[in-house]
C-alpha atoms as a PDB file:
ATOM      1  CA  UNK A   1     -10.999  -6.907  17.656  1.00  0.00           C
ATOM      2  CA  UNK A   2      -7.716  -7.919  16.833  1.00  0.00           C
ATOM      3  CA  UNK A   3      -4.473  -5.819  17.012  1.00  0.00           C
ATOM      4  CA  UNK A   4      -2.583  -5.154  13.993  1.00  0.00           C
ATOM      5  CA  UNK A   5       0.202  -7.021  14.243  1.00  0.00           C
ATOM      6  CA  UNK A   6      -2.594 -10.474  14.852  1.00  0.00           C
ATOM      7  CA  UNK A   7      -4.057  -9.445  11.474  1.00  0.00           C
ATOM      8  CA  UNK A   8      -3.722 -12.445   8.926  1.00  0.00           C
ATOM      9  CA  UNK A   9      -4.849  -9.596   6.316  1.00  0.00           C
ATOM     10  CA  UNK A  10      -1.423  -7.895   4.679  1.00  0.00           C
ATOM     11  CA  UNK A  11      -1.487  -4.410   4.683  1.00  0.00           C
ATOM     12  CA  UNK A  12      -0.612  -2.722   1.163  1.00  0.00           C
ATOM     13  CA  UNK A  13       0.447   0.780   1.183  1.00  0.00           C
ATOM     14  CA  UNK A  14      -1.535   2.206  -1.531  1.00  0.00           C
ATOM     15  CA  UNK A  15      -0.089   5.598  -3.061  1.00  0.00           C
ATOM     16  CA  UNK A  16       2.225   7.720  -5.492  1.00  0.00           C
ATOM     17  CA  UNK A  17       4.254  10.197  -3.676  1.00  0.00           C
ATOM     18  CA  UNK A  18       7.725   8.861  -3.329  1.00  0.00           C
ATOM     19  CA  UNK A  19       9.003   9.483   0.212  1.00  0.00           C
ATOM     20  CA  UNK A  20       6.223   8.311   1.457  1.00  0.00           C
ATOM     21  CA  UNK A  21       6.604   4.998  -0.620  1.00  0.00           C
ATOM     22  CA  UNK A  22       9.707   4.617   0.616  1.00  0.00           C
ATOM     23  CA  UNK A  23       9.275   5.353   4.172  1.00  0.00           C
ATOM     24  CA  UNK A  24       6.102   3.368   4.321  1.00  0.00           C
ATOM     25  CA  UNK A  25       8.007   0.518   2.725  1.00  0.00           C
ATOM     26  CA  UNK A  26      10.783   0.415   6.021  1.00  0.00           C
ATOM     27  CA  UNK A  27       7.356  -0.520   8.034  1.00  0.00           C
ATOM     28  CA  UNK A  28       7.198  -4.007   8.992  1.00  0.00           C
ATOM     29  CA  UNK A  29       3.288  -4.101   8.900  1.00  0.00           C
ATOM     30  CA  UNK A  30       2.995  -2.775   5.775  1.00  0.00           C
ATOM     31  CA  UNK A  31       3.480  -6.060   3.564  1.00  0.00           C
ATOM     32  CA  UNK A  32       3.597  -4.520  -0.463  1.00  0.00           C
ATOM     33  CA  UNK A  33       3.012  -1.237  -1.986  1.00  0.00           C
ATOM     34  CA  UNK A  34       0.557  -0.099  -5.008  1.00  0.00           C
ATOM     35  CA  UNK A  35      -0.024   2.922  -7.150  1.00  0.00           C
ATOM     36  CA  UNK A  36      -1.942   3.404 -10.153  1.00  0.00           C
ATOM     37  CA  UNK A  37      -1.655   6.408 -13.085  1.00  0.00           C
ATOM     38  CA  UNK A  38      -4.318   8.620 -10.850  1.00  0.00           C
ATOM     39  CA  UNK A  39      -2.681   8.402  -7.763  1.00  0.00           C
ATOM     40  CA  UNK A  40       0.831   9.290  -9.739  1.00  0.00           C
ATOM     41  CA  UNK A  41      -1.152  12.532 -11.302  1.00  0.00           C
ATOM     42  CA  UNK A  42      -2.119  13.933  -7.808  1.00  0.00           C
ATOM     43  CA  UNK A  43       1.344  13.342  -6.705  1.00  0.00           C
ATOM     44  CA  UNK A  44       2.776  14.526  -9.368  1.00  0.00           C
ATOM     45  CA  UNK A  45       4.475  12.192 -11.076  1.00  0.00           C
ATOM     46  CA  UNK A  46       6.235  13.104 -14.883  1.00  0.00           C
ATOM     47  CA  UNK A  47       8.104  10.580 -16.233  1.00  0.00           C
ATOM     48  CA  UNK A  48       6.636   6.823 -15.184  1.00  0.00           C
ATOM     49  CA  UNK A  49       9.294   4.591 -15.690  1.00  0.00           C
ATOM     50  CA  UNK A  50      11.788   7.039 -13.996  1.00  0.00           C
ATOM     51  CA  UNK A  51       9.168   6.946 -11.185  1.00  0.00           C
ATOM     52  CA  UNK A  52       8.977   3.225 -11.030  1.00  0.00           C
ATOM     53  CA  UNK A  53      12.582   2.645 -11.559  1.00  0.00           C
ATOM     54  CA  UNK A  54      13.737   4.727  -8.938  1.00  0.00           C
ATOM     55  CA  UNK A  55      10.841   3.321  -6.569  1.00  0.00           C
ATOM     56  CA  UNK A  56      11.771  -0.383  -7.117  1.00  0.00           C
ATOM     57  CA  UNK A  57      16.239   0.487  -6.861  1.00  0.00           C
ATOM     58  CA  UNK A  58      15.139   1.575  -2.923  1.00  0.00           C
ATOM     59  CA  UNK A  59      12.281  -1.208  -2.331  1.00  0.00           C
ATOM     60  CA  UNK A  60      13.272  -4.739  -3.011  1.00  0.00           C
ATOM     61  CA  UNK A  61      11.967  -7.309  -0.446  1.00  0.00           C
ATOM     62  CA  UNK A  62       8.487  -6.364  -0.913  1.00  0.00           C
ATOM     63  CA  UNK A  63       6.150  -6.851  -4.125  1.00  0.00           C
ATOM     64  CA  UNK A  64       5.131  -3.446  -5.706  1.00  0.00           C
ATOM     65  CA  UNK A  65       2.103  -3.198  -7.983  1.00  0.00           C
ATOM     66  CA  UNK A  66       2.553  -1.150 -11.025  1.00  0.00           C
ATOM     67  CA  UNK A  67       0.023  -0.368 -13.941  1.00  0.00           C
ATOM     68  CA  UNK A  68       0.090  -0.352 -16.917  1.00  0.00           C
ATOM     69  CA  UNK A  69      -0.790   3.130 -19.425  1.00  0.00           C
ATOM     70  CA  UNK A  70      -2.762   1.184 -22.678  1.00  0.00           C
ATOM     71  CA  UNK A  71      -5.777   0.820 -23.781  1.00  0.00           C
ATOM     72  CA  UNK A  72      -5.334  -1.359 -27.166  1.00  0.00           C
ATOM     73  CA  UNK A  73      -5.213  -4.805 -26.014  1.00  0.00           C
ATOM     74  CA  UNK A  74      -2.127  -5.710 -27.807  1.00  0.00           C
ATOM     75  CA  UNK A  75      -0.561  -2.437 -26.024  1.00  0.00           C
ATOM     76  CA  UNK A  76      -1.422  -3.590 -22.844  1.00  0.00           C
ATOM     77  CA  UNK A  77       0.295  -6.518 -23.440  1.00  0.00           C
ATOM     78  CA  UNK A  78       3.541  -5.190 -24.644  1.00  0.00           C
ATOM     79  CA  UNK A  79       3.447  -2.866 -21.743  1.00  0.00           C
ATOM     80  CA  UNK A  80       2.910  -5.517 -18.945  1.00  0.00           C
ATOM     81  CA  UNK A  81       6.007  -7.224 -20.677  1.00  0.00           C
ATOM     82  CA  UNK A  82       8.171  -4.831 -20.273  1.00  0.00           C
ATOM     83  CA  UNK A  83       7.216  -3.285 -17.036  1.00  0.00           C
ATOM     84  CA  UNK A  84       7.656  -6.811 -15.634  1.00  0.00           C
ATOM     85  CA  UNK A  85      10.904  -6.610 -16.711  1.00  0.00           C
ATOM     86  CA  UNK A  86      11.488  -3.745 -14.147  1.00  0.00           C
ATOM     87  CA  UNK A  87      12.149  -6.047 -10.945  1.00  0.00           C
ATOM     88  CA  UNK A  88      11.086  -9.316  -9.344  1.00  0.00           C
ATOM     89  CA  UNK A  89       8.747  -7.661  -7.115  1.00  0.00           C
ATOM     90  CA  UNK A  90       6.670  -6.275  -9.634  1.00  0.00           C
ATOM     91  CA  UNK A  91       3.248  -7.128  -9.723  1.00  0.00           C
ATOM     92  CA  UNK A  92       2.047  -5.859 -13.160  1.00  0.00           C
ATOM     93  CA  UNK A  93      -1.137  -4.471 -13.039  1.00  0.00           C
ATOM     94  CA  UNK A  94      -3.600  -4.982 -15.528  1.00  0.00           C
ATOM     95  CA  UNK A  95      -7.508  -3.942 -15.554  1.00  0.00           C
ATOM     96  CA  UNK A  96      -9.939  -6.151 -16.347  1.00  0.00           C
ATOM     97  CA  UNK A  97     -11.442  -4.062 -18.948  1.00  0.00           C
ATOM     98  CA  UNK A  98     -10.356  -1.503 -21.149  1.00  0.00           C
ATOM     99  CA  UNK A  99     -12.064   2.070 -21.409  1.00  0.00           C
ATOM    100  CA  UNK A 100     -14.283   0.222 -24.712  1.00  0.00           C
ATOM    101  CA  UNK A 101     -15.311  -2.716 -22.047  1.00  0.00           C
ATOM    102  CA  UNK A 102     -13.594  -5.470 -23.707  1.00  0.00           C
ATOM    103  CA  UNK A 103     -12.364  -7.379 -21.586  1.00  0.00           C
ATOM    104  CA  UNK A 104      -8.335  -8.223 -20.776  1.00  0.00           C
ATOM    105  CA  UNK A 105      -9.048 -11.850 -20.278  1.00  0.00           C
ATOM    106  CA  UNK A 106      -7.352 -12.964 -22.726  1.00  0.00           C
ATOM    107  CA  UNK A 107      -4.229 -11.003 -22.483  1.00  0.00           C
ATOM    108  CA  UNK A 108      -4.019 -11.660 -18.703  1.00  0.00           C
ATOM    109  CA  UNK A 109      -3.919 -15.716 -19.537  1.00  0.00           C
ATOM    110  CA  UNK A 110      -1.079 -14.976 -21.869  1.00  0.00           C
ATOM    111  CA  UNK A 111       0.963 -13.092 -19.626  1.00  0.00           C
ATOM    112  CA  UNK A 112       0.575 -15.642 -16.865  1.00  0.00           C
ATOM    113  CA  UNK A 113       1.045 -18.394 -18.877  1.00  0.00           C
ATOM    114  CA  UNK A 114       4.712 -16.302 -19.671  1.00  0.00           C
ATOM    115  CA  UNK A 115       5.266 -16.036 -15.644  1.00  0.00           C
ATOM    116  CA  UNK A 116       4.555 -12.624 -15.000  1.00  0.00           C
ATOM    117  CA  UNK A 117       3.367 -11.569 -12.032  1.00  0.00           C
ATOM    118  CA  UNK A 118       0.135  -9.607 -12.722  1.00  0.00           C
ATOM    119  CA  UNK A 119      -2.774  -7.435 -10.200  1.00  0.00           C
ATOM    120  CA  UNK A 120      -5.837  -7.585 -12.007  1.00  0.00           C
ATOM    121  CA  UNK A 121      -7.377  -4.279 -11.027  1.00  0.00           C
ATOM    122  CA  UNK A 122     -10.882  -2.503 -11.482  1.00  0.00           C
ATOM    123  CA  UNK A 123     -12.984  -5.449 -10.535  1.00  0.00           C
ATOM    124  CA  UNK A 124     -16.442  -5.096  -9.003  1.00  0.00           C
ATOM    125  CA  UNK A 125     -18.563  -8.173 -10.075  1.00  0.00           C
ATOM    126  CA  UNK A 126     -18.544 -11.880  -8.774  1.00  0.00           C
ATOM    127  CA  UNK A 127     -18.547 -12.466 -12.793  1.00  0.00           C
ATOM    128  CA  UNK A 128     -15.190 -10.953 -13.295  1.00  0.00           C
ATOM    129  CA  UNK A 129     -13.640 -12.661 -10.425  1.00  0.00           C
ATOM    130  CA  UNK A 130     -14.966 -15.965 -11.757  1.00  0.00           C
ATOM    131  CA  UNK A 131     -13.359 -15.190 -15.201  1.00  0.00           C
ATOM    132  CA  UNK A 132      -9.694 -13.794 -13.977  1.00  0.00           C
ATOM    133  CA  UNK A 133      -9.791 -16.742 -11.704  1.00  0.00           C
ATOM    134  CA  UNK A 134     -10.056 -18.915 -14.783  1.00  0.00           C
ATOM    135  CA  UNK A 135      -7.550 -17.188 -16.884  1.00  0.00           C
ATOM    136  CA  UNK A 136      -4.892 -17.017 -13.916  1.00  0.00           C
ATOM    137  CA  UNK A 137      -1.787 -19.334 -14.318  1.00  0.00           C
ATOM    138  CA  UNK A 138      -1.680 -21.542 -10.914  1.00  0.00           C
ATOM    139  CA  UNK A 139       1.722 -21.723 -11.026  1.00  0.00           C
ATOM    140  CA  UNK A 140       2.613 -18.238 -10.645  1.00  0.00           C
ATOM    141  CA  UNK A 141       1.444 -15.854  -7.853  1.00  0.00           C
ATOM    142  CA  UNK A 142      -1.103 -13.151  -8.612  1.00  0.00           C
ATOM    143  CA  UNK A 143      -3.052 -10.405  -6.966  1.00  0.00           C
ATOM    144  CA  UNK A 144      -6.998  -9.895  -7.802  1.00  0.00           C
ATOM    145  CA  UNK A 145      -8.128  -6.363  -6.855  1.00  0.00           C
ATOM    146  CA  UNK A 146     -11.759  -5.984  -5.972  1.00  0.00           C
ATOM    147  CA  UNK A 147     -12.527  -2.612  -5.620  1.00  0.00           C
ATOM    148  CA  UNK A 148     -14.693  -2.835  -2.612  1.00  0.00           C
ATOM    149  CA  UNK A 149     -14.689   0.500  -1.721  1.00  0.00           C
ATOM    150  CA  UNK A 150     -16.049   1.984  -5.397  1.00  0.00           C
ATOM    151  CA  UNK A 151     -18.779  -1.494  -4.768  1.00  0.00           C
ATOM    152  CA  UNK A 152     -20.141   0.465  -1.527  1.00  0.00           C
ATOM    153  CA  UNK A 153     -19.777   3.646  -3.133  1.00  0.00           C
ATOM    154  CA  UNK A 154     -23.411   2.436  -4.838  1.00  0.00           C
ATOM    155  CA  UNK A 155     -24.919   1.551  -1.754  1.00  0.00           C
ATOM    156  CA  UNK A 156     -23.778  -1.722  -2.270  1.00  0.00           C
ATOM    157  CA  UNK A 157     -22.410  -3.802   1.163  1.00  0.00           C
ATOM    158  CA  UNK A 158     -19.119  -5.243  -0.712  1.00  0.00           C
ATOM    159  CA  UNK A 159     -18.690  -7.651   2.544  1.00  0.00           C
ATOM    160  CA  UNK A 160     -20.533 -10.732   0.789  1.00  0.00           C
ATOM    161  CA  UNK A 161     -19.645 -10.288  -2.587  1.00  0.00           C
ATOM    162  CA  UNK A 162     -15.700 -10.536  -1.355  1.00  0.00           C
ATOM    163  CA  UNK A 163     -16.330 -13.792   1.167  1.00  0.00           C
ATOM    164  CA  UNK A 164     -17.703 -14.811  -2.286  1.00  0.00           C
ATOM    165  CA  UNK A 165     -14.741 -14.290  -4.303  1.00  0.00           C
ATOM    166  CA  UNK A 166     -12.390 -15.484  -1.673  1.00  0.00           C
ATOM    167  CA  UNK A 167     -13.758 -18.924  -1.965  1.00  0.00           C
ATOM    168  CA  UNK A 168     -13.535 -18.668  -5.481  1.00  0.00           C
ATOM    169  CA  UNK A 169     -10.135 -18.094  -5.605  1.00  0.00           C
ATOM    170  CA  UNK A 170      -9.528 -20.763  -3.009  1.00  0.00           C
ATOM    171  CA  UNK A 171      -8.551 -23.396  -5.720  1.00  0.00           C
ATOM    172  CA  UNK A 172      -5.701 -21.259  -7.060  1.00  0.00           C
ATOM    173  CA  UNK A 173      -3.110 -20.832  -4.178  1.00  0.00           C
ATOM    174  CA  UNK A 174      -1.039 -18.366  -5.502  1.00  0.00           C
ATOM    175  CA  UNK A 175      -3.736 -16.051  -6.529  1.00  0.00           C
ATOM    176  CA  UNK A 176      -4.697 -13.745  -3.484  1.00  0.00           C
ATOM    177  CA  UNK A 177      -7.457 -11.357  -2.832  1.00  0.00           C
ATOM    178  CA  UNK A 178      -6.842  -7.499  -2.176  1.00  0.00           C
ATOM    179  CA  UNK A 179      -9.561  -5.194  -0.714  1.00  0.00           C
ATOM    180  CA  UNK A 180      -9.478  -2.310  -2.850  1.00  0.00           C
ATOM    181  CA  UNK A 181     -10.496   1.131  -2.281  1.00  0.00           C
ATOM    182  CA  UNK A 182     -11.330   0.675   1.121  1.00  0.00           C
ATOM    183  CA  UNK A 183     -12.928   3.948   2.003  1.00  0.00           C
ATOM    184  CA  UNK A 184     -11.807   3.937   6.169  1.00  0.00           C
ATOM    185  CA  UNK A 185     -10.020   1.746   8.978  1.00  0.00           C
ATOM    186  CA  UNK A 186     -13.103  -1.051   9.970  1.00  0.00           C
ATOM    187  CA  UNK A 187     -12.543  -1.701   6.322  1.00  0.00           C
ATOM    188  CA  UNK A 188      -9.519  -3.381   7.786  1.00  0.00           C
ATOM    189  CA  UNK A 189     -11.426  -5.820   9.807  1.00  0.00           C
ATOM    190  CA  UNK A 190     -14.278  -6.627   7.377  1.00  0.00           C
ATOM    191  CA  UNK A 191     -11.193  -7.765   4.844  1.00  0.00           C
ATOM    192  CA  UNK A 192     -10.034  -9.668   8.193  1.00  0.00           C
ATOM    193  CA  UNK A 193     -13.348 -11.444   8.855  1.00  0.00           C
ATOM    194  CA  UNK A 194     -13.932 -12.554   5.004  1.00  0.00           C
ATOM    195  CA  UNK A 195     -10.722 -13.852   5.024  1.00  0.00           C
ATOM    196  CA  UNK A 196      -9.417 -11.729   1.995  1.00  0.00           C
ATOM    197  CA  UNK A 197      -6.172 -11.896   1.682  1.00  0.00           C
ATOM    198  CA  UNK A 198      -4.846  -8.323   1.563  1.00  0.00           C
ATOM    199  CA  UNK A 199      -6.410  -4.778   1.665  1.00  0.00           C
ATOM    200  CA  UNK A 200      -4.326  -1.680  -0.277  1.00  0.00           C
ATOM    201  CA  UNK A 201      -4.277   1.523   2.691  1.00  0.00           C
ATOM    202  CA  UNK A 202      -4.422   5.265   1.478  1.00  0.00           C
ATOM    203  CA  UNK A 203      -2.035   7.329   4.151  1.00  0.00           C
ATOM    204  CA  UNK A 204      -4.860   8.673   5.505  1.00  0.00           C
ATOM    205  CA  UNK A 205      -5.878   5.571   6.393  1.00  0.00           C
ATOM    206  CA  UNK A 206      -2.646   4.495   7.352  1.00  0.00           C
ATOM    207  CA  UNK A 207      -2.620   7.389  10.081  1.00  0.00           C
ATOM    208  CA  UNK A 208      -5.371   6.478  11.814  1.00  0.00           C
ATOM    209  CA  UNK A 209      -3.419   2.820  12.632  1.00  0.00           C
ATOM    210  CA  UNK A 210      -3.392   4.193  16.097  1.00  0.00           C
ATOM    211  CA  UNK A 211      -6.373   4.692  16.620  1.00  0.00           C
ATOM    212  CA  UNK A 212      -6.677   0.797  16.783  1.00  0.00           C
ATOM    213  CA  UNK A 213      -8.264  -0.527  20.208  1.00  0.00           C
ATOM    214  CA  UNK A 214      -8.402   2.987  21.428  1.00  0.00           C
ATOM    215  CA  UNK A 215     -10.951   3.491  24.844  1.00  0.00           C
ATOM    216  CA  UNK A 216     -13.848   5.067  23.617  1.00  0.00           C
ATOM    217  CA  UNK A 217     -14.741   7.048  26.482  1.00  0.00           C
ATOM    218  CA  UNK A 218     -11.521   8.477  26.153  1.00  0.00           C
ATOM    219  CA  UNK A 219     -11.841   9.179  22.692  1.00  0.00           C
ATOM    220  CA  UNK A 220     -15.280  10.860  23.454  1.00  0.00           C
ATOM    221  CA  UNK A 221     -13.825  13.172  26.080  1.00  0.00           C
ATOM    222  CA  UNK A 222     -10.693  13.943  23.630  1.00  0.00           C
ATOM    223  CA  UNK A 223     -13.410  15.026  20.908  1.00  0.00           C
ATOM    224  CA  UNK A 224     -15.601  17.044  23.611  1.00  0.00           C
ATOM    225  CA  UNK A 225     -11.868  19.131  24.114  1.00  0.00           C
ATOM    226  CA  UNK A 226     -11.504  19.695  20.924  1.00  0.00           C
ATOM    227  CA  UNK A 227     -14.560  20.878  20.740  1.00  0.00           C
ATOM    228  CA  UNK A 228     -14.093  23.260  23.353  1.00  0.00           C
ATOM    229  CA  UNK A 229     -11.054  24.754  22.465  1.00  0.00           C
ATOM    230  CA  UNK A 230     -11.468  25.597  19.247  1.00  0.00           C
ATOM    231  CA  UNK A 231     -14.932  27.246  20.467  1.00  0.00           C
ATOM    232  CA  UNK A 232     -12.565  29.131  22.391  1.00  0.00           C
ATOM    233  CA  UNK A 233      -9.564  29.756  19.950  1.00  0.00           C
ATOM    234  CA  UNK A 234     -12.261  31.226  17.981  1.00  0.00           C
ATOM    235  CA  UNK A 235     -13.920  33.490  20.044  1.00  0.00           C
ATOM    236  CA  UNK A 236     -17.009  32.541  19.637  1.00  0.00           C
ATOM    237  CA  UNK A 237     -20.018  32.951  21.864  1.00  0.00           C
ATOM    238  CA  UNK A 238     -23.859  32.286  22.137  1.00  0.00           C
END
């Protein structure tokens, strides 16, 4: 197992509440940042372009993935524009469907052909990759969000279906694969071993970075403690 700091995978911090952007950002492993409108909600986000604005005056250097709110096509569109307009790290992101399941194919190709820098989000199918892949401009750089997590949610192993869509994103160089939703650490390492090219990290996650390489029997003994003391803390008996 590699250590973090050998991973070729880039580490996105993946999240809403702003501190924690901001101190996650002054991290050298952590390589970009994303959010999305649920993650703002739990955090408890009001106004999104305050958010955003305020976000992207601290973090510069890195690329930060931002989504946008519409569901008409032609509203997406408009959005991406202008959120794009925000900073040259942004990374507009757009999903690959709307909420009626048309797809964004079409707008996506127009707003790379323009040069903005676009996450195509909510992806779960080979099919979809295929398509954003052939919408993509190759001249501009681009993120392609495959929700693996939500994919093994269904009791489906994600691990093929993303070496898959790494090789068919090879062609495009500036178009690179995130691991999305990744639902604990070894997700980490399967991104690794497909060769994806980055995986977005919940702070929980992120937490557990530690944990990395730790001795097993040591960790076994630790749990056993823990165990035992809070058998004790709580008075119980048999």
């Amino acid at each position: 197992m590699p250590k973090i700091d050998e991973l070729r995978v880039k580490l996105f911090a993946d999240g809403a509440d702003e501190s924690e952007m901001l101190e996650m950002s002054s991290r050298p492993f952590v390589k970009g940042l994303t959010t999305n409108p649920t993650l703002m909600r739990m955090a408890g986000v009001v106004h999104y372009r305050s958010f955003a604005t305020r976000i992207l005056a601290r973090i510069r250097d890195k690329p930060v993935s931002l989504e946008v709110l519409a569901d008409d096509l032609p509203a997406m569109e408009r959005e991406a524009l202008a959120i794009a307009s925000w900073g040259d790290n942004v990374y507009v992101k757009v999903p690959v469907t709307n909420t009626k399941g048309q797809p964004t194919y079409s707008i996506v190709e127009r707003l790379a052909s323009r040069g903005v820098k676009l996450n195509v989000t909510a992806i779960m199918t080979l099919a979809q990759v295929r398509d954003v892949a052939s919408v993509l401009n190759p001249e501009v750089k681009s993120y392609v969000s495959v929700l693996a997590g939500r994919i093994a949610d269904t009791g489906v192993d994600p691990e093929p279906m993303m070496a898959a869509a790494v090789h068919l994103l090879a062609p495009n160089v500036h178009a690179e694969l995130i691991w999305g939703s990744p639902r604990e650490l070894l997700n980490i390492f399967h991104a690794e071993r497909v060769g994806c090219h980055a995986i977005t990290l919940t702070r929980e996650i992120l937490r557990k970075l530690p944990m990395v390489g730790r001795s097993l029997e040591q960790y076994s003994l630790d749990t056993v403690r823990m165990f035992r003391d809070d058998a004790t803390t709580a008075g119980y008996s048999v």
